[in-house]
N, C-alpha and C. Protein backbone atom coordinates (compact mmCIF):
# COMPACT_ATOMS: atom_id res chain seq x y z
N UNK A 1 9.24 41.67 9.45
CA UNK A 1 9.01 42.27 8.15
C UNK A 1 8.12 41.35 7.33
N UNK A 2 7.27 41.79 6.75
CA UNK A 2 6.15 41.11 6.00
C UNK A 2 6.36 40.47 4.78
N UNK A 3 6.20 39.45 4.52
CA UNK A 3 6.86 39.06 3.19
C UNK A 3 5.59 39.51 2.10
N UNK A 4 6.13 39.97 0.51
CA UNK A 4 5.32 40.06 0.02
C UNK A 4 4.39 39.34 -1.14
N UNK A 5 3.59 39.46 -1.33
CA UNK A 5 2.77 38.27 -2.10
C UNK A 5 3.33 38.38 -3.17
N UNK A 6 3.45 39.28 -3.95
CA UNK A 6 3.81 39.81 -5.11
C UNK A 6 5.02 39.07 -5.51
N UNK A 7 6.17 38.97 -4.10
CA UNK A 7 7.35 38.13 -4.80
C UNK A 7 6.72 36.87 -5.23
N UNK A 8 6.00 36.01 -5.07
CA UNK A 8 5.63 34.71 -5.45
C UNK A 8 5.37 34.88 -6.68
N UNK A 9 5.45 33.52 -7.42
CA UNK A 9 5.59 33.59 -9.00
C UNK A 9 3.94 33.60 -9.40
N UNK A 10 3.34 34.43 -10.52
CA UNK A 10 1.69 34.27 -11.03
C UNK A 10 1.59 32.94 -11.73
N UNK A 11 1.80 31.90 -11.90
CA UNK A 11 2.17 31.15 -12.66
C UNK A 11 2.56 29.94 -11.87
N UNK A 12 2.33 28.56 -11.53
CA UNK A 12 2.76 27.41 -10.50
C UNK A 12 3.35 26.58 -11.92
N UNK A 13 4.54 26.46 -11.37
CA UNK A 13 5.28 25.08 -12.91
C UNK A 13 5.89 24.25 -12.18
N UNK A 14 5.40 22.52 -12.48
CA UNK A 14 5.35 21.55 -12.19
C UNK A 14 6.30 20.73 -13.42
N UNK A 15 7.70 20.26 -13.27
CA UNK A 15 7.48 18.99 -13.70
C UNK A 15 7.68 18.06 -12.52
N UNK A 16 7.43 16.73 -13.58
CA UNK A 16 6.89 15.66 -13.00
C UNK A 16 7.43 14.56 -13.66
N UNK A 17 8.90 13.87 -12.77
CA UNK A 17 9.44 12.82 -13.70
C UNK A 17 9.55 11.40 -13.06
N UNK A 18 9.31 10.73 -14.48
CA UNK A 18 8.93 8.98 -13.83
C UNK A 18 10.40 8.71 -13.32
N UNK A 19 11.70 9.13 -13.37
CA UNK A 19 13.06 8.60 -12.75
C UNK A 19 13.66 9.35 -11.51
N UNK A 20 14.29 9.03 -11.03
CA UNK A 20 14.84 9.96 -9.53
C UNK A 20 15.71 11.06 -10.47
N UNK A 21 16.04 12.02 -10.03
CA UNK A 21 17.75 13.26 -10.17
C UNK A 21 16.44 13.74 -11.69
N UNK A 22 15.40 13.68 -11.97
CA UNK A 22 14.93 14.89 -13.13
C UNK A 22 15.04 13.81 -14.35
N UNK A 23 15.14 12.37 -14.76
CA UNK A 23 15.00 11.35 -15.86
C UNK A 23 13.82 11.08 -15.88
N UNK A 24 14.20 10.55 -16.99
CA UNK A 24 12.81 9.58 -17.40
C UNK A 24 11.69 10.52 -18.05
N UNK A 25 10.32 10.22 -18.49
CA UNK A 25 9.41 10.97 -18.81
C UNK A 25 8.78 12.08 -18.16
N UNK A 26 8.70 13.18 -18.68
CA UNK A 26 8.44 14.17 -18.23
C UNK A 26 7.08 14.85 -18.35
N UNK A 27 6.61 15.29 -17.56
CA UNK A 27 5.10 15.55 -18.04
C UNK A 27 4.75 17.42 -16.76
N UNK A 28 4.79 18.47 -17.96
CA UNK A 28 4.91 19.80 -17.52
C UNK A 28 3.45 20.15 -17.12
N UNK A 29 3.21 21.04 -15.91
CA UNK A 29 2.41 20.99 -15.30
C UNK A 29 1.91 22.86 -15.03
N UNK A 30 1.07 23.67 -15.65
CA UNK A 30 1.65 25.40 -15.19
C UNK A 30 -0.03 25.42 -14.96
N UNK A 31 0.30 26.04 -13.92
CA UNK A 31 -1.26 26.44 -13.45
C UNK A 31 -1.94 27.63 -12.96
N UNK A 32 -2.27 28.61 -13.70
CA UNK A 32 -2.59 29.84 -12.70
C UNK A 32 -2.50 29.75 -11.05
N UNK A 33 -2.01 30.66 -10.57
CA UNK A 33 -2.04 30.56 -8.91
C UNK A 33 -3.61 30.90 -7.89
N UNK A 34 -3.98 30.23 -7.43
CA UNK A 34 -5.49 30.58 -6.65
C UNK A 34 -4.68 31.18 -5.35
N UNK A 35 -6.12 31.57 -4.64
CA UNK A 35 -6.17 31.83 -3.38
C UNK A 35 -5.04 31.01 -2.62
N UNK A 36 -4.63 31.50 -1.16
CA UNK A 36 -4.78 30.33 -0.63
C UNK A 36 -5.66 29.64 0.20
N UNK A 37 -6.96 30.44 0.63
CA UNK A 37 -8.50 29.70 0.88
C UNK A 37 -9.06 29.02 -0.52
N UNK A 38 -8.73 28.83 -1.24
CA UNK A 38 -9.98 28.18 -2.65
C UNK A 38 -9.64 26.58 -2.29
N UNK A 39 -10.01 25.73 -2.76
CA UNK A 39 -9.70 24.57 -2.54
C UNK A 39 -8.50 23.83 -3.67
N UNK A 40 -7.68 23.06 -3.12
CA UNK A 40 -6.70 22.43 -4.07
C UNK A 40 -7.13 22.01 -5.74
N UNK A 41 -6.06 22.50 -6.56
CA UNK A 41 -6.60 22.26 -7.79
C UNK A 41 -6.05 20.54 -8.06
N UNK A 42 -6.23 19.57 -8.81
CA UNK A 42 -5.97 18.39 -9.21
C UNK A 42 -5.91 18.00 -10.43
N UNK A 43 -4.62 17.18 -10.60
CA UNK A 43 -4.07 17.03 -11.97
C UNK A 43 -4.06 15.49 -12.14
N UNK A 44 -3.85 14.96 -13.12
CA UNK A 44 -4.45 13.67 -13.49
C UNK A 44 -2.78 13.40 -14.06
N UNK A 45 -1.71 12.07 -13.74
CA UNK A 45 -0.71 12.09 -14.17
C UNK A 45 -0.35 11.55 -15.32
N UNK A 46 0.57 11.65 -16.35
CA UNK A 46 0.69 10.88 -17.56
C UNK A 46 1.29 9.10 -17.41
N UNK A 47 2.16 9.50 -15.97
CA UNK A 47 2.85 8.40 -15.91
C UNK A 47 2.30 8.12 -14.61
N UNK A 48 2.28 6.66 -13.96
CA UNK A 48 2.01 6.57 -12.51
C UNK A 48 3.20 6.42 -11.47
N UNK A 49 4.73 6.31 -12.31
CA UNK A 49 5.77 6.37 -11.32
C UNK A 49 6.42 7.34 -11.26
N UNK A 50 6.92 7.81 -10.21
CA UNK A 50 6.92 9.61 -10.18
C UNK A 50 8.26 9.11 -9.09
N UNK A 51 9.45 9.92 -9.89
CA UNK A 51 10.66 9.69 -9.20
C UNK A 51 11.47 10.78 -8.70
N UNK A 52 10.53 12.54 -9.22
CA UNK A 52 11.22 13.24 -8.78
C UNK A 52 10.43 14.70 -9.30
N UNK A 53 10.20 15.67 -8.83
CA UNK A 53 9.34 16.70 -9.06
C UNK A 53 10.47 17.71 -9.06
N UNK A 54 10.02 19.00 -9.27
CA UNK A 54 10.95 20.43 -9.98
C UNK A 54 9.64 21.41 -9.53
N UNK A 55 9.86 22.21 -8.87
CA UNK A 55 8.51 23.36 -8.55
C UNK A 55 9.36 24.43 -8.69
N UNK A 56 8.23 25.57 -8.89
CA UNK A 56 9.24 27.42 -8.64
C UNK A 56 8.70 27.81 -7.70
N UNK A 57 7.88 27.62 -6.70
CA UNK A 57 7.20 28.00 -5.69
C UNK A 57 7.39 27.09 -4.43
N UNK A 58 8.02 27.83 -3.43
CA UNK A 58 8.93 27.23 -2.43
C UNK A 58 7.10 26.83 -1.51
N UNK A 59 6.56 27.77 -1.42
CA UNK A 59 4.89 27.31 -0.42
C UNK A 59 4.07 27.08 -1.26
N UNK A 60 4.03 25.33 -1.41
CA UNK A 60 2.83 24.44 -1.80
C UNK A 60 3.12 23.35 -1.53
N UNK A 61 2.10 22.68 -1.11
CA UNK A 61 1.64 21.15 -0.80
C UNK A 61 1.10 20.55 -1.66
N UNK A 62 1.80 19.49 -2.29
CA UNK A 62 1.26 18.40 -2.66
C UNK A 62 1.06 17.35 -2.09
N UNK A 63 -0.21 16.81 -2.69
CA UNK A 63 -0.88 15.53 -2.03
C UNK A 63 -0.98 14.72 -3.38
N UNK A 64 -0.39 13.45 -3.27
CA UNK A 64 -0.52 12.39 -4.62
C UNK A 64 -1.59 11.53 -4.04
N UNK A 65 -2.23 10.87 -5.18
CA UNK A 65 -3.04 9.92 -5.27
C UNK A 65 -3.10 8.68 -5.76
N UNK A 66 -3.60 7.60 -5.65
CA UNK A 66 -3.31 6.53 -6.04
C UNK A 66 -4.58 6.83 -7.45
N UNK A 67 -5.73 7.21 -6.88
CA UNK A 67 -6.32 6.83 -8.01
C UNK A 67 -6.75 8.50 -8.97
N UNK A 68 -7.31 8.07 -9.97
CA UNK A 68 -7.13 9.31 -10.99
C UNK A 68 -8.28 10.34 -10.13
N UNK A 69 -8.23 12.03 -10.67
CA UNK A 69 -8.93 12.70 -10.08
C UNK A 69 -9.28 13.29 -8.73
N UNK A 70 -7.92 12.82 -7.95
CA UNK A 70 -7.61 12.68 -6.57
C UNK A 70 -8.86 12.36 -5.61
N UNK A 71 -9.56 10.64 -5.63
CA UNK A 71 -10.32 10.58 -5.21
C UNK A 71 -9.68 9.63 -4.02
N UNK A 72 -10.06 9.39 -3.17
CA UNK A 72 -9.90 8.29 -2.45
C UNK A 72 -8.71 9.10 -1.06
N UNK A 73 -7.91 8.01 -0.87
CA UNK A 73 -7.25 8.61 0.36
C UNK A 73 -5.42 8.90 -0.31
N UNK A 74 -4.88 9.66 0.04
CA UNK A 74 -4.14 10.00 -0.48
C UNK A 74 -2.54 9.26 0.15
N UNK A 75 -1.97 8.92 -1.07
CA UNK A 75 -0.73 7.52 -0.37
C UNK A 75 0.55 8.54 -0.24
N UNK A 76 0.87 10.14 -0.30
CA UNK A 76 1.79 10.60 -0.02
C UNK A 76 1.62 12.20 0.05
N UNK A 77 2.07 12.86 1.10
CA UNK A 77 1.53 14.11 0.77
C UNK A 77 3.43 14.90 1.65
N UNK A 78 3.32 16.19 0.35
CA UNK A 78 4.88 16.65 1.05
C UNK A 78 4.55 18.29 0.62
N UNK A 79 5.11 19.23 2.18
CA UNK A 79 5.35 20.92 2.00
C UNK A 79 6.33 20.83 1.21
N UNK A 80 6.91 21.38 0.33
CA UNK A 80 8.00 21.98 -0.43
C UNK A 80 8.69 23.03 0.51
N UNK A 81 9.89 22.98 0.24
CA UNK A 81 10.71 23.95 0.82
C UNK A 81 11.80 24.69 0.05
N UNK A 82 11.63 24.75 -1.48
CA UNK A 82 12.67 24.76 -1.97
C UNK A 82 12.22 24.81 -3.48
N UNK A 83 12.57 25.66 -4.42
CA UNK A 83 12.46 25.66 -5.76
C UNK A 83 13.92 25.55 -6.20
N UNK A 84 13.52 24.98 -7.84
CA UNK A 84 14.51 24.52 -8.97
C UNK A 84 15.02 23.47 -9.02
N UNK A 85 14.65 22.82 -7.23
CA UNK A 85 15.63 22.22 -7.00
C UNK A 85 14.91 20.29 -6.99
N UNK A 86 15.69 19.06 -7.47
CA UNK A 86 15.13 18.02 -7.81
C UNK A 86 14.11 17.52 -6.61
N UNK A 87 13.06 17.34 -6.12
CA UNK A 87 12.91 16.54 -5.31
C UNK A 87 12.46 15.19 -5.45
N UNK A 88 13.35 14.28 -4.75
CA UNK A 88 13.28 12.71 -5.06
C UNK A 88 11.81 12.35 -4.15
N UNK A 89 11.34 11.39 -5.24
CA UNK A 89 10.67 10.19 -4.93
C UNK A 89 10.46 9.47 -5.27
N UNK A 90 9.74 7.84 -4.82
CA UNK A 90 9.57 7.39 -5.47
C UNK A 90 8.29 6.44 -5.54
N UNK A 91 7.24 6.61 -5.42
CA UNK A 91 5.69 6.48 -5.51
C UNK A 91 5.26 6.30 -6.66
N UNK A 92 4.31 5.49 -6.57
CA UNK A 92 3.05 5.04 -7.86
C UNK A 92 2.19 6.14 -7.73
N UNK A 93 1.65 6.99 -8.60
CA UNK A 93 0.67 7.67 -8.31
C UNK A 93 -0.07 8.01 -9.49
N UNK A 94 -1.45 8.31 -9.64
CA UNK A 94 -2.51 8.71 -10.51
C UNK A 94 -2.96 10.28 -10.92
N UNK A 95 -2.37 10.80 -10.02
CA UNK A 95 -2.90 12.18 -9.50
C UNK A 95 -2.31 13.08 -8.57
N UNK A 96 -2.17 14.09 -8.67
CA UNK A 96 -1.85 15.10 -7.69
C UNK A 96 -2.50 15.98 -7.36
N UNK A 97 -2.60 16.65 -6.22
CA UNK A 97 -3.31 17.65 -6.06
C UNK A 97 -2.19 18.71 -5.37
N UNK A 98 -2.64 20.28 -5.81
CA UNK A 98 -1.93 21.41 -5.77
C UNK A 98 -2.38 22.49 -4.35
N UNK A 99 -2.18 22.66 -3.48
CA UNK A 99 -2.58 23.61 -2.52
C UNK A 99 -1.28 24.71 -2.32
N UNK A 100 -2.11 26.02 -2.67
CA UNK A 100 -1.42 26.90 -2.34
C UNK A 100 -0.95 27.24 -0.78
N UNK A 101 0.18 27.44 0.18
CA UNK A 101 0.07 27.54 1.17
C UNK A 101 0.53 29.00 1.70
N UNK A 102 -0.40 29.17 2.54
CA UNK A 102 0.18 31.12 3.01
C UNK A 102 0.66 31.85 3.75
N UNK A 103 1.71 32.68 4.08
CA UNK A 103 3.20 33.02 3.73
C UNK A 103 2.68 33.82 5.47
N UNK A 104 3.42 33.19 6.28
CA UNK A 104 3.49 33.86 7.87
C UNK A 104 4.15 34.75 8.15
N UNK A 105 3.91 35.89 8.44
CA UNK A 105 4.73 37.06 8.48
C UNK A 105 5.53 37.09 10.03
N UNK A 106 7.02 37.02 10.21
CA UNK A 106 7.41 36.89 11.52
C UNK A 106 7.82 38.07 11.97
N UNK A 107 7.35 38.77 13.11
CA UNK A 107 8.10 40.44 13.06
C UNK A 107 8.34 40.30 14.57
């Protein structure tokens, strides 16, 4: 059965906190949704220690960066599997970048 696009949210919301379990400074992130052929969008971070992220969209990849503008080589990259829910880390980072990922139909 085909999953449908439509369930996915129009709207990508990101936070982004400098402490593990959802503490520390918070810095909100909402981004219209692209393709999933367009190329990753990239966000520039407020803080560089990032202890724990919050997504509503269970398919996307993030890739963090050390340096601003996601240039260079990237020091952590993770699929999501899971919305609402805290995910721990704990990395220095400058930047993120957003890739939409697209939805395999198993029949």
């Amino acid at each position: 059965m085909p999953l449908a696009t439509s369930a996915r949210p129009v709207y990508f919301n990101m936070n982004v906190y400098s402490r593990p379990n959802g503490k520390g400074m918070i810095q909100h992130i909402r981004h219209t949704i692209v393709e999933e052929d367009e190329p990753p969008s990239c966000f520039n971070l407020q803080s560089r220690h990032i202890g724990s992220v919050d997504l509503n969209d269970p398919f996307i990849k993030l890739t963090f960066y050390r340096s601003k503008d996601c240039l260079g080589a990237s020091i952590h990259s993770m699929k999501t599997t899971c919305t609402h829910s805290s995910v721990k880390l704990m990395i220095k980072a400058k930047s993120v970048s957003i890739k939409r990922l697209k939805l395999v139909s198993v029949e």
